[in-house]
Structure formats: structure tokens, C-alpha cells
N, C-alpha and C. Protein backbone atom coordinates (compact mmCIF):
# COMPACT_ATOMS: atom_id res chain seq x y z
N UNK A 1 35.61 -46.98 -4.83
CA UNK A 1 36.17 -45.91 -4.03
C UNK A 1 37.52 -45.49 -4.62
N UNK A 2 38.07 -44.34 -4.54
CA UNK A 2 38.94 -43.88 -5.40
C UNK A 2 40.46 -44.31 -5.17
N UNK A 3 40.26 -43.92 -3.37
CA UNK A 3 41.35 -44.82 -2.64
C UNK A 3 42.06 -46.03 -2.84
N UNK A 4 41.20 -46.99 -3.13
CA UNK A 4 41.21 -48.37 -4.00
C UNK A 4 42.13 -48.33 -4.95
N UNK A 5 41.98 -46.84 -5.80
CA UNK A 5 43.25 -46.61 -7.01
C UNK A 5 44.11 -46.54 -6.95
N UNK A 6 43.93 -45.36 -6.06
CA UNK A 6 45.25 -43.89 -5.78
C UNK A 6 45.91 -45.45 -4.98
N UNK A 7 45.85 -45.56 -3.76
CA UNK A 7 46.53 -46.31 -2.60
C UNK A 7 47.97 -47.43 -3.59
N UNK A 8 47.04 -47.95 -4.29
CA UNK A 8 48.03 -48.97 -5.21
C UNK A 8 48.93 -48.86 -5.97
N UNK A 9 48.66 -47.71 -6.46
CA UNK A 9 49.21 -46.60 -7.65
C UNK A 9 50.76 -46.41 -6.93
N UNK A 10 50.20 -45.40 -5.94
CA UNK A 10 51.23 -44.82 -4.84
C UNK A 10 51.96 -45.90 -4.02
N UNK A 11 51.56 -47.17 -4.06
CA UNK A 11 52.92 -48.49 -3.54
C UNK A 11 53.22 -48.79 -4.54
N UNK A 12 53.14 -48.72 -5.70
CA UNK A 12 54.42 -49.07 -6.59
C UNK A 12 55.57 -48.00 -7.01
N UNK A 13 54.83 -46.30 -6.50
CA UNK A 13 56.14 -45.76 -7.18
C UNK A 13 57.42 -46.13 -5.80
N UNK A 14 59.04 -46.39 -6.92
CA UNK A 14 59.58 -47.19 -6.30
C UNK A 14 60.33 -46.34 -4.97
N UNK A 15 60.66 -46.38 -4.65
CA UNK A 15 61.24 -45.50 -3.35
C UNK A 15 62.44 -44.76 -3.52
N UNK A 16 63.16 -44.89 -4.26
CA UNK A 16 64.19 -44.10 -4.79
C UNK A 16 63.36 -42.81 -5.39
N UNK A 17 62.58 -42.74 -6.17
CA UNK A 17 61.49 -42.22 -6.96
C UNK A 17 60.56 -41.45 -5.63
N UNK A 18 60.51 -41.77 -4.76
CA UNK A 18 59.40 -40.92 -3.86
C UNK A 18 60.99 -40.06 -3.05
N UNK A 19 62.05 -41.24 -2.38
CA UNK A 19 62.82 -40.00 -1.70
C UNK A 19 63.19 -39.30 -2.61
N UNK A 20 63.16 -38.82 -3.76
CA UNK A 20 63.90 -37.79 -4.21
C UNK A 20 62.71 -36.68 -4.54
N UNK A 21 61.32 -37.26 -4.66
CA UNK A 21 60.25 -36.34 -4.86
C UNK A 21 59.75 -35.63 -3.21
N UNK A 22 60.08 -36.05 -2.07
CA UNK A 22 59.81 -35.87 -0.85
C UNK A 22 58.25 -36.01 -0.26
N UNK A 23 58.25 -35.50 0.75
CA UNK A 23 56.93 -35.51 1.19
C UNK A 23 55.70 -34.66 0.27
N UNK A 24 54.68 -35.74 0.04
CA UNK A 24 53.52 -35.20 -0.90
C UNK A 24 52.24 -35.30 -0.36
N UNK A 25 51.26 -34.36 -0.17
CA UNK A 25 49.86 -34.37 0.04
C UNK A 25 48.97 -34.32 -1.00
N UNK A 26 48.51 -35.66 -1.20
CA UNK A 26 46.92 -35.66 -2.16
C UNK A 26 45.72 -35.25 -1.75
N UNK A 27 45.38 -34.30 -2.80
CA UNK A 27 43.82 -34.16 -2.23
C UNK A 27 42.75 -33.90 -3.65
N UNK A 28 41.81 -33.74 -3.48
CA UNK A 28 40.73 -33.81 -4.81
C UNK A 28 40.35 -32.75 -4.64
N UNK A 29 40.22 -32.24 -5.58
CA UNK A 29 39.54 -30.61 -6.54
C UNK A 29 37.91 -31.49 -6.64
N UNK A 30 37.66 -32.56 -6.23
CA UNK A 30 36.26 -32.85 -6.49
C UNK A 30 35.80 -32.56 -8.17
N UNK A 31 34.28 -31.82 -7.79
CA UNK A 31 33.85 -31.84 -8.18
C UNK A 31 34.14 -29.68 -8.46
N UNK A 32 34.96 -29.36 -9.78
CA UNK A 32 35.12 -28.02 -9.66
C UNK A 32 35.08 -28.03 -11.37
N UNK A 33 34.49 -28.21 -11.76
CA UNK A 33 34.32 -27.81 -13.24
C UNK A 33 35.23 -28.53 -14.19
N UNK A 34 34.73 -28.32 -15.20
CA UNK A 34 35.26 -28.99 -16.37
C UNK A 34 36.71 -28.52 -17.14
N UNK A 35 36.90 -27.41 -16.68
CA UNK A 35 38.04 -26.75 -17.41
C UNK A 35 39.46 -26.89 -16.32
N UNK A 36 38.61 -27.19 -14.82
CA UNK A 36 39.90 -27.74 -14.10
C UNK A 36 40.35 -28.83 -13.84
N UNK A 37 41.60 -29.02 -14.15
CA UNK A 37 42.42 -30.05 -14.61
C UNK A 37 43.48 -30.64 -13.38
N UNK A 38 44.04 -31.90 -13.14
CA UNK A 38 45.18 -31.83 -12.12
C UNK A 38 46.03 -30.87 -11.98
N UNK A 39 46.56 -30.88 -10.59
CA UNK A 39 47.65 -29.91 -10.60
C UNK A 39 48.82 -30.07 -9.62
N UNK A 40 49.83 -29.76 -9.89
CA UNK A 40 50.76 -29.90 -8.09
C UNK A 40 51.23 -28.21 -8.21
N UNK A 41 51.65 -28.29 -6.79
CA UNK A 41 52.69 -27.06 -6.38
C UNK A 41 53.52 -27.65 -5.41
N UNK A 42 54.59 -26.97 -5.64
CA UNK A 42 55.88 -27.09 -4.27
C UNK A 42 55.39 -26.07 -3.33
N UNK A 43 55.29 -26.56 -1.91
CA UNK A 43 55.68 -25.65 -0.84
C UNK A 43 56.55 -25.69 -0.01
N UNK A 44 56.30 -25.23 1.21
CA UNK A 44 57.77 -25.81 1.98
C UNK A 44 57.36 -26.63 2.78
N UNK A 45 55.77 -27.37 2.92
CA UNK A 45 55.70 -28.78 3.23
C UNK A 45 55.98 -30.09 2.41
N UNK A 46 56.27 -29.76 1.19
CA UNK A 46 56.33 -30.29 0.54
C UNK A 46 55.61 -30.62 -1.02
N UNK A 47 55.49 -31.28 -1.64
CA UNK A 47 54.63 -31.06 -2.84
C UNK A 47 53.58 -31.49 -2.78
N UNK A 48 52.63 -30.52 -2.90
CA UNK A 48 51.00 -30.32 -3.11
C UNK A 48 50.16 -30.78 -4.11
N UNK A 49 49.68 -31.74 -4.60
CA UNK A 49 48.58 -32.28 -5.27
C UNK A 49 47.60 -32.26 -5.18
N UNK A 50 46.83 -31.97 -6.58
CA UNK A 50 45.21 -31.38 -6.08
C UNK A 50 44.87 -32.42 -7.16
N UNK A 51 43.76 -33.47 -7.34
CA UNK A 51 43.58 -34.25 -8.43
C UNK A 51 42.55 -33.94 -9.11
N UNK A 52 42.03 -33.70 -10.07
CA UNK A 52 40.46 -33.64 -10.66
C UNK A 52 40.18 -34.93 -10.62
N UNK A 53 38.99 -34.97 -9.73
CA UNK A 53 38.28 -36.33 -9.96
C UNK A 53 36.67 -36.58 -10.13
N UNK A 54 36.51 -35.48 -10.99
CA UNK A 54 34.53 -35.29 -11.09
C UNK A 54 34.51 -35.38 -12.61
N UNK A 55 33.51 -36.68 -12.59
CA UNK A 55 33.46 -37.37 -13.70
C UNK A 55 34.10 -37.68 -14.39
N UNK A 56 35.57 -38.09 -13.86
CA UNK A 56 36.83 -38.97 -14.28
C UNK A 56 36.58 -40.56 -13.30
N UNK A 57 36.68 -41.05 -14.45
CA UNK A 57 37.04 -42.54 -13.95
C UNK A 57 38.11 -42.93 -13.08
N UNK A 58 38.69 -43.52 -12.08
CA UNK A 58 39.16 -43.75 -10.66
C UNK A 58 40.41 -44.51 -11.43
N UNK A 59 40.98 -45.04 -12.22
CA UNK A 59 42.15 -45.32 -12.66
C UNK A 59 42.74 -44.41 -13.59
N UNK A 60 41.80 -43.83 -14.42
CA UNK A 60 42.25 -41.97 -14.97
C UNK A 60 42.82 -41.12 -13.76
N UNK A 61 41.76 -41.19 -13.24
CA UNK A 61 42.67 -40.15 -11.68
C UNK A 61 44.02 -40.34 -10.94
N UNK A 62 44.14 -41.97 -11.31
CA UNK A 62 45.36 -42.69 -10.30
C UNK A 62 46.55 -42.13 -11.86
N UNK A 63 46.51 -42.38 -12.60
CA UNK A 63 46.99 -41.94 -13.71
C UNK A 63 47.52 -40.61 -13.98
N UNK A 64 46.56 -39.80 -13.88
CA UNK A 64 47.02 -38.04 -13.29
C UNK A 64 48.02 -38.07 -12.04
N UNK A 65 47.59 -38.72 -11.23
CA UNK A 65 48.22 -38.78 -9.60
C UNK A 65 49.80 -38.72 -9.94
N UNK A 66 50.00 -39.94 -11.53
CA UNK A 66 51.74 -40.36 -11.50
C UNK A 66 51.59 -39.39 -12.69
N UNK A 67 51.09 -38.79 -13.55
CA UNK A 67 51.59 -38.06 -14.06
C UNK A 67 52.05 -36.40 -13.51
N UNK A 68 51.71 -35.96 -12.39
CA UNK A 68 51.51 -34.67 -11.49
C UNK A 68 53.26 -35.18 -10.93
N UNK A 69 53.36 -36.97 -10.25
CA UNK A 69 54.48 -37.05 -10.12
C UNK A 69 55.56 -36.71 -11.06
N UNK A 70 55.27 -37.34 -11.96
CA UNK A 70 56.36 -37.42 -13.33
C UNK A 70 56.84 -35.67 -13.79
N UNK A 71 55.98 -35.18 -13.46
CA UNK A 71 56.05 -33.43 -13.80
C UNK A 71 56.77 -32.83 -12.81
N UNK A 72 56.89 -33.30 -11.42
CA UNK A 72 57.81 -32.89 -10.28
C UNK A 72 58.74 -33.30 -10.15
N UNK A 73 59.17 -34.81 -10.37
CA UNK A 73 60.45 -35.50 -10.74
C UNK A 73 60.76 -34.52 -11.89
N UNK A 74 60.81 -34.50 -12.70
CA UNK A 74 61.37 -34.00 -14.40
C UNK A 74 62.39 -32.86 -13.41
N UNK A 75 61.56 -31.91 -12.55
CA UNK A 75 62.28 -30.52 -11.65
C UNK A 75 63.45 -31.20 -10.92
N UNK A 76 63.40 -32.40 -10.31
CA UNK A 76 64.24 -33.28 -9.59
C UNK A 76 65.66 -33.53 -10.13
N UNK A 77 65.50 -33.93 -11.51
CA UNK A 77 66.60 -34.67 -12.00
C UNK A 77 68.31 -34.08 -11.99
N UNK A 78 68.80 -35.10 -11.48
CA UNK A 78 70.27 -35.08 -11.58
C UNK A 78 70.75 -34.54 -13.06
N UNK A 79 71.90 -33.72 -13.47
CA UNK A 79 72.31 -33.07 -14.90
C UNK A 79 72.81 -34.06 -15.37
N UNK A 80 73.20 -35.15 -14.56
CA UNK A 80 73.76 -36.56 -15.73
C UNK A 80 72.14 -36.90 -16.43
N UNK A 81 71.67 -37.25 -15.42
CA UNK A 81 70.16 -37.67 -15.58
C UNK A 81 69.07 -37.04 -16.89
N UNK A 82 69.19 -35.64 -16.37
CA UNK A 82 68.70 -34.83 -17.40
C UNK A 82 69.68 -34.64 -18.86
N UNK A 83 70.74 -34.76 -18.36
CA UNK A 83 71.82 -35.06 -20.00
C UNK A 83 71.36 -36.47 -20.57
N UNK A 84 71.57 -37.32 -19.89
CA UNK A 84 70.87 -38.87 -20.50
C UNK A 84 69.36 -38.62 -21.14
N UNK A 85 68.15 -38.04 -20.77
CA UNK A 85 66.96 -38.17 -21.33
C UNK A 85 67.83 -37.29 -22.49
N UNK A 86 67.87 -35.74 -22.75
CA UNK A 86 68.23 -34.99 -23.55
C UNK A 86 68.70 -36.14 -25.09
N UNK A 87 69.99 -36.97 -24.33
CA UNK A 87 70.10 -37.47 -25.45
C UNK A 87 69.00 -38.84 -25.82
N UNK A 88 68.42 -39.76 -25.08
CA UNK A 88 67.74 -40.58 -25.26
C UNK A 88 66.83 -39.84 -26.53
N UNK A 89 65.93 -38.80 -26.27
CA UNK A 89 65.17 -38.21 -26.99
C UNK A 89 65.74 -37.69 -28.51
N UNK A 90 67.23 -37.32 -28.12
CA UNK A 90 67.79 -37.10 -29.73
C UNK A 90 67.85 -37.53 -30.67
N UNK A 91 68.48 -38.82 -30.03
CA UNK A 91 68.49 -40.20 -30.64
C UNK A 91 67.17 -40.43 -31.39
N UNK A 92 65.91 -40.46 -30.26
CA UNK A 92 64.65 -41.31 -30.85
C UNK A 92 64.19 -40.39 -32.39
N UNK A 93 64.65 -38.73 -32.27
CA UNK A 93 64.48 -37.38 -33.23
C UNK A 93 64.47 -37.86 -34.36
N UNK A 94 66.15 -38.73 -34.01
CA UNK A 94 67.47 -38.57 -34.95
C UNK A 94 66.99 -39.50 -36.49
N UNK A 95 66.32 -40.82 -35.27
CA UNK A 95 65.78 -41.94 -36.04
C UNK A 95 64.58 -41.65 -36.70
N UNK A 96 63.43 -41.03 -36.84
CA UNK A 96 62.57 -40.72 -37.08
C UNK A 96 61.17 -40.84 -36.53
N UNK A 97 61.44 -41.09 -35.23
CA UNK A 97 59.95 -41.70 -34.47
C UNK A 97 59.12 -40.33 -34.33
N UNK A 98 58.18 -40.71 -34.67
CA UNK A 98 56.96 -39.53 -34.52
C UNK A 98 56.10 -39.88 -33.62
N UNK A 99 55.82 -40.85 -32.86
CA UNK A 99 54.88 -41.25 -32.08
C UNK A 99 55.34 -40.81 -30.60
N UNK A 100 54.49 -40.96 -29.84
CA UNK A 100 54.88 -40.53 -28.31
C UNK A 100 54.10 -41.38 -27.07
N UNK A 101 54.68 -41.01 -25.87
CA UNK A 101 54.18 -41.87 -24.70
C UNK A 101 52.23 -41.35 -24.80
N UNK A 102 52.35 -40.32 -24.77
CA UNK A 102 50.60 -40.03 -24.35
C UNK A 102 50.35 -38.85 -25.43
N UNK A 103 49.37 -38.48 -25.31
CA UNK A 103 48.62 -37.50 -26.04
C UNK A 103 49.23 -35.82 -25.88
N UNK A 104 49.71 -35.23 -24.92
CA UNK A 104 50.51 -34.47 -24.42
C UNK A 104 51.70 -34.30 -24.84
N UNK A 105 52.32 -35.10 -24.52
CA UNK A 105 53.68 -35.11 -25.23
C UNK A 105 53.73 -35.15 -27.39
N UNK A 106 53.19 -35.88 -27.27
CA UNK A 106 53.24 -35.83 -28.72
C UNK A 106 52.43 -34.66 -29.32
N UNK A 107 51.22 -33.93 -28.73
CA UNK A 107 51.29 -32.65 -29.37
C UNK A 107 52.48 -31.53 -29.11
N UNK A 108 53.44 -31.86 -27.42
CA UNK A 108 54.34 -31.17 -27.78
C UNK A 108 55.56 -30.98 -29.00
N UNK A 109 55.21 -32.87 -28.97
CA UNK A 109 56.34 -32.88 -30.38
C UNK A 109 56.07 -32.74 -31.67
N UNK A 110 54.57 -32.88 -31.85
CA UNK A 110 53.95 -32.01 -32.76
C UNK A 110 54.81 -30.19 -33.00
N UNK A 111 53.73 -30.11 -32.12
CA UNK A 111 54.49 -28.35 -32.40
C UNK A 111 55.81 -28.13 -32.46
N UNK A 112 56.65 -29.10 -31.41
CA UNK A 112 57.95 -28.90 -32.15
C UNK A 112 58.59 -29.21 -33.76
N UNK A 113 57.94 -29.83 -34.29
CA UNK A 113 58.19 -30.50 -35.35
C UNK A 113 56.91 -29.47 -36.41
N UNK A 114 56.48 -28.70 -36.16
CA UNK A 114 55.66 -27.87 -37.21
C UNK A 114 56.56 -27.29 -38.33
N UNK A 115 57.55 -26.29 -37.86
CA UNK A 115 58.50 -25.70 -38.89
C UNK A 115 59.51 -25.49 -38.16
N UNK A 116 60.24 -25.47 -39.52
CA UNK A 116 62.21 -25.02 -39.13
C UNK A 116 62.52 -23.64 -37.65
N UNK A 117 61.44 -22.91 -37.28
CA UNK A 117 61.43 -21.67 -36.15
C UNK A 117 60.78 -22.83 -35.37
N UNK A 118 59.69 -23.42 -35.72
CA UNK A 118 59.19 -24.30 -34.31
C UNK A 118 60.77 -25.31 -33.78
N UNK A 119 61.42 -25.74 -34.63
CA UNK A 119 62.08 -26.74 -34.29
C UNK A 119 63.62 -26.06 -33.46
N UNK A 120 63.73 -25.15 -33.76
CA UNK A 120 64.58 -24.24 -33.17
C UNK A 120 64.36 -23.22 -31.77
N UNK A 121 62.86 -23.62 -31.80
CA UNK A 121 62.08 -22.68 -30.17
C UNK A 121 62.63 -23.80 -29.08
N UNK A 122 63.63 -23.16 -28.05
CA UNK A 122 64.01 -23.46 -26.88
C UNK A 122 62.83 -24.23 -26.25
N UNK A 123 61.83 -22.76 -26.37
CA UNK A 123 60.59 -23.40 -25.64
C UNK A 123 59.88 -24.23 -25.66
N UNK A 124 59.48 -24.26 -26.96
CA UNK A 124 59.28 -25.45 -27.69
C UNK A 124 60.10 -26.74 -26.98
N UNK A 125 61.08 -27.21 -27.57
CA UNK A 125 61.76 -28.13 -27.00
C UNK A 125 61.79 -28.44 -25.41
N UNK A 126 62.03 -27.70 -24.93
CA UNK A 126 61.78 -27.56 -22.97
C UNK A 126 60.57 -28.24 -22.70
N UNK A 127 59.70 -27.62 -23.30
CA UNK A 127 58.15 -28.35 -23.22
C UNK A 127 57.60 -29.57 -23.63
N UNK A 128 58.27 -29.92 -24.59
CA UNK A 128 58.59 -31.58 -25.40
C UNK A 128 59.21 -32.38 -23.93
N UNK A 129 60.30 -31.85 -23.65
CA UNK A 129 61.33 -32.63 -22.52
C UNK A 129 60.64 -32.98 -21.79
N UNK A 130 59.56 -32.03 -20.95
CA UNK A 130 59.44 -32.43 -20.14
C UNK A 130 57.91 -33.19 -19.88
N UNK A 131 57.18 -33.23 -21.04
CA UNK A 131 56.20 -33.65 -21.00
C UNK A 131 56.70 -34.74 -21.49
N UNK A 132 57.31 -35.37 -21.97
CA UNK A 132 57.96 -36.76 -22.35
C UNK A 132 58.24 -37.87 -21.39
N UNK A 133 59.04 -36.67 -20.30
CA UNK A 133 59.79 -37.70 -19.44
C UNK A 133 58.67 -37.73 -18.39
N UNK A 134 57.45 -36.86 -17.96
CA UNK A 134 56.45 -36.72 -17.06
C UNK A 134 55.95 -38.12 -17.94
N UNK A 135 55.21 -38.43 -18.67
CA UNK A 135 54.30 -39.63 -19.30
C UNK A 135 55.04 -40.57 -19.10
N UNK A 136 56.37 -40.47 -19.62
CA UNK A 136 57.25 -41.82 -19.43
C UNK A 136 57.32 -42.91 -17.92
N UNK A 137 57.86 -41.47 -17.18
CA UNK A 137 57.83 -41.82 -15.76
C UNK A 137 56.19 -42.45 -15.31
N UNK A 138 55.04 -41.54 -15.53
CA UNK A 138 53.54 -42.06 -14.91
C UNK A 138 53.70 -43.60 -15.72
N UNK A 139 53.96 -43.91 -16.85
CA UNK A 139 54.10 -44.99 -17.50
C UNK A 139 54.76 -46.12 -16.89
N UNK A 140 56.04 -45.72 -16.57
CA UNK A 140 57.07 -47.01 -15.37
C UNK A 140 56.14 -46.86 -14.68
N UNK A 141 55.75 -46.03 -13.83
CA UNK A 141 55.24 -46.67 -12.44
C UNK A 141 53.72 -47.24 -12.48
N UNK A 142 52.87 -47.19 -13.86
CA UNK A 142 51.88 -48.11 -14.40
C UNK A 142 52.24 -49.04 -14.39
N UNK A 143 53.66 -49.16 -15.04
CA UNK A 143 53.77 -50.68 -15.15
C UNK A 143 53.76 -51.29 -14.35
N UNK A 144 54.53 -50.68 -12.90
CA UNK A 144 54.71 -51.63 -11.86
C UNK A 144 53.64 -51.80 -11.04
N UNK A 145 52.32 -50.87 -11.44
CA UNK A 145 51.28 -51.31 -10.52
C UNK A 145 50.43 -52.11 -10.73
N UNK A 146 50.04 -52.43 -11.97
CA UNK A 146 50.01 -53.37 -12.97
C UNK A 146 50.08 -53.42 -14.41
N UNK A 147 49.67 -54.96 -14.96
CA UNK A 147 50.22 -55.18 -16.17
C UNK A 147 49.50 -54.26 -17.04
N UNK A 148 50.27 -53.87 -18.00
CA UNK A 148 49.67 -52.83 -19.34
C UNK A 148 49.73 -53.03 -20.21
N UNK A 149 48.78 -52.72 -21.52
CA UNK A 149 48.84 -53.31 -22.98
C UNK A 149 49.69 -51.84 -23.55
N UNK A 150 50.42 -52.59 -24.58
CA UNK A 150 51.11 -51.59 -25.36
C UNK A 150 50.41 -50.96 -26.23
N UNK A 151 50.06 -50.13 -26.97
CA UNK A 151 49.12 -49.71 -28.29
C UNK A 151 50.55 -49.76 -29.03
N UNK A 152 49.73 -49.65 -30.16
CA UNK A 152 50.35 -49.29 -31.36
C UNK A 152 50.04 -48.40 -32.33
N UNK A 153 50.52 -47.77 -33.58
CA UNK A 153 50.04 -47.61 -34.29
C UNK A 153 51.32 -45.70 -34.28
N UNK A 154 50.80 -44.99 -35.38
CA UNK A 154 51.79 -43.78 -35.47
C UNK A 154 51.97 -42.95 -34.64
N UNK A 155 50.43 -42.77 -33.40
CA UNK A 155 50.66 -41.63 -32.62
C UNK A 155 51.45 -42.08 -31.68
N UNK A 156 51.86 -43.17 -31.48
CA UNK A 156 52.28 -44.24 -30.35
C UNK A 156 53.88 -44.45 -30.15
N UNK A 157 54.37 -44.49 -29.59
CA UNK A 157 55.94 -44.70 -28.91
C UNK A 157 56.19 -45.91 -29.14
N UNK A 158 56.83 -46.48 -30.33
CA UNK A 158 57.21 -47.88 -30.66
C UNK A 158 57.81 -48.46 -29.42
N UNK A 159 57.48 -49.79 -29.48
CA UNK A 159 57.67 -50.74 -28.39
C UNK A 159 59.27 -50.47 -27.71
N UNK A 160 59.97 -50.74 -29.22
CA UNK A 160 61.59 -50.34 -28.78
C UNK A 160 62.20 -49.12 -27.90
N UNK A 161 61.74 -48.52 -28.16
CA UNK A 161 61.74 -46.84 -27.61
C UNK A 161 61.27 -46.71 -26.30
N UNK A 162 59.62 -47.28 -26.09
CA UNK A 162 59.55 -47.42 -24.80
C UNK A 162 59.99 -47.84 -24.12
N UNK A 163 60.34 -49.31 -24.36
CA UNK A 163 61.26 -50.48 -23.38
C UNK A 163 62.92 -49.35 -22.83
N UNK A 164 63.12 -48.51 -24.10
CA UNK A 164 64.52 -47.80 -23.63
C UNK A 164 63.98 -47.05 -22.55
N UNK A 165 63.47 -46.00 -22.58
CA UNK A 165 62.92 -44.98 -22.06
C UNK A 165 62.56 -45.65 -20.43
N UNK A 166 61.61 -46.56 -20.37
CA UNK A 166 61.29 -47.68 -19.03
C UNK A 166 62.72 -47.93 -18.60
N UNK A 167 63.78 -48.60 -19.32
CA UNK A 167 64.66 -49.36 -18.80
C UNK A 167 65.55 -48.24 -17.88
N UNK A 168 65.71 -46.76 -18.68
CA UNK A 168 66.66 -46.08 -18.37
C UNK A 168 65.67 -45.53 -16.59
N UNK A 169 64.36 -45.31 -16.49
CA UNK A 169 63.98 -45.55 -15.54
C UNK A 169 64.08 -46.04 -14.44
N UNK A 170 64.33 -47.50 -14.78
CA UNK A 170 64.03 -48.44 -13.92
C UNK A 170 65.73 -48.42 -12.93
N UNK A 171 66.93 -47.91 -13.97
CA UNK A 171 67.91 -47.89 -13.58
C UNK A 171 68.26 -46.94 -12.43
N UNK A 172 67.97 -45.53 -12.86
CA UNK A 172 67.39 -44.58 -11.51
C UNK A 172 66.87 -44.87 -10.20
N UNK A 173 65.68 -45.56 -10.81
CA UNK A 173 64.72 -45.77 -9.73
C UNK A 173 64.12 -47.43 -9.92
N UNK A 174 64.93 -47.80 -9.44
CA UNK A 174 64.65 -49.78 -9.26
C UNK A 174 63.47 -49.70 -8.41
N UNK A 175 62.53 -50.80 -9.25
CA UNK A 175 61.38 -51.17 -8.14
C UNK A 175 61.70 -51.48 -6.92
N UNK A 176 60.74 -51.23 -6.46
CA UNK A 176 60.82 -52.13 -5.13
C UNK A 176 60.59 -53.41 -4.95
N UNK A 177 60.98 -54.40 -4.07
CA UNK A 177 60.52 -55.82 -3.78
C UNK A 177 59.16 -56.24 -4.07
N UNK A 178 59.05 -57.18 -4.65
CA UNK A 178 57.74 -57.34 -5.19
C UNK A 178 56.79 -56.61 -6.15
N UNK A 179 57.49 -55.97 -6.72
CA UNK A 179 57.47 -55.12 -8.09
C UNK A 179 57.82 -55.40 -9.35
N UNK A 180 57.86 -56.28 -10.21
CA UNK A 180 58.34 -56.21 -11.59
C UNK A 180 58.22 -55.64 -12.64
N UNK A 181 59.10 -54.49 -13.47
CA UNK A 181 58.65 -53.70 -14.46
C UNK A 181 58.25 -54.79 -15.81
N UNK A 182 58.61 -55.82 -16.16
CA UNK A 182 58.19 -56.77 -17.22
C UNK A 182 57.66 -58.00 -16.38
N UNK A 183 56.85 -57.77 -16.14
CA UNK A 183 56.07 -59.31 -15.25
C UNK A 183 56.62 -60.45 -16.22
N UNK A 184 56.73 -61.71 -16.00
CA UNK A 184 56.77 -63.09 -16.79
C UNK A 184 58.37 -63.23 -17.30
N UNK A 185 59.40 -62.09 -17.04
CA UNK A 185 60.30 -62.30 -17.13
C UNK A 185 61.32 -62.76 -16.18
């Protein structure tokens, strides 16, 4: 049952992390075709989630659920907050990491990284930001719902990088009780 997912998913994001995202309604797009994808909107009840969940696997869906979050937080963030990722990400530029949290983000940083006009498109970059810190964030709050294997390899967000990216997270938005972002530590 899908509930089973979502329910678990949604007690680990940490509560600092939900009051600042406010009141949210989940609901499923079912079964609506192949080309439709998750989605949220803001209203003035609050933020609206619609999940695709037809012929997606039930921890893929719980997965969308924190990434739909991570895309509404990103709108959230404090200008210290959003100045801190800005530079976290410069830094990672600066050093040469080419890999990324998910598949999304790193084609954004793909295209940012195509040519000297790609690397200079505002838009470009805006769209990197925020698909970065959306994966990052669904990522912390994976962790805390449970344990996760790291991948590796070039398309991938070296271990170091992530652990930053998590940590600067976790500082924002501290788990909650009975939550550990590094289990065994």
C-alpha cells in the first residue's frame, strides 16, 4: 500500500523543515498517463501535491513526495541560506566536481557547463540551484527515513560533497528525536 511509504517518508521530514514549508495536501494523479509527472502548487491553503503513482514503484513515489518538497523549500529559503548554498555550489564548480545528487540536477549542470554562453545563462544557473538543492534536500530527508547506499562513480556527487551539502542541511533543519542523519554514529 502506498501509504506504507508516503506515511514514513513524511515522519522523518524534520519539523523545522515542514514549519517553514506549512500546511501540505497529498494526493495521487493515479493513474493519468505517462507523460504526467509529480507536481506541487502553492495556494492559499497551502501547498498542493499531486504525486504520479501509476506504474511507479511505492518508494519512487515517496521519493517524488520529498523531492516536490525540496522544490518548495528551495522558494522558502532564508538569503543567508540561499547565499550559503550559492556558495557551497561554487566552491564544489570551483573544485571540479561534475557529478550530482540525481539525474536532474546534473543534466542541469550539464547544460550549464555546455559552453562559455551556457555558463553565463542566469537561467541556466537558477535552474542548476535549484534542482540541486530540491535532490539534496529529498536526499537528507531519505536519509533520515532510512539507511541509504551511496553510489559512486562520475555522474555521482562524491561522498565529500554530499556529507557537506547533508550537513549544511541538517544544520537548518535538525532531525527530529529519533532520527539520525548518519545512523552508527
Amino acid at each position: 500500500m502506498l501509504a506504507g511509504f508516503i506515511r514514513p517518508a513524511v515522519r522523518a521530514v524534520p519539523s523545522a523543515l515542514a514549519r517553514r514549508l506549512g500546511r501540505c495536501h497529498i494526493s495521487s494523479l493515479g493513474a493519468a498517463g505517462p507523460a504526467v509527472t509529480s507536481q506541487w502548487t502553492e495556494t492559499s491553503a497551502g501547498l498542493e501535491i499531486a504525486l504520479a503513482t501509476a506504474d511507479t514503484e511505492e518508494h519512487d513515489v515517496a521519493l517524488e513526495l520529498l523531492l516536490c518538497l525540496g522544490q518548495a523549500l528551495w522558494h522558502r529559503l532564508a538569503a543567508g541560506e540561499s547565499r550559503a548554498w550559492w556558495s557551497l555550489l561554487e566552491r564544489e564548480i570551483g573544485e571540479g566536481v561534475t557529478g550530482e545528487i540525481d539525474e536532474h540536477a546534473l543534466d542541469r549542470k550539464r547544460a550549464l557547463a555546455a559552453s562559455r554562453v551556457s555558463a553565463r545563462s542566469r537561467e541556466r544557473l537558477e535552474s542548476y540551484g535549484a534542482a540541486s538543492f530540491a535532490g539534496s534536500a529529498a536526499e537528507f530527508v531519505h536519509c533520515l527515513w532510512h539507511q541509504v547506499t551511496v553510489r559512486s562513480g562520475s555522474a555521482y556527487l562524491p561522498g565529500p560533497y554530499l556529507r557537506r551539502r547533508l550537513d549544511l542541511l541538517a544544520r537548518w533543519f535538525p532531525p527530529d528525536r529519533g532520527y539520525r542523519l548518519y545512523p552508527g554514529r
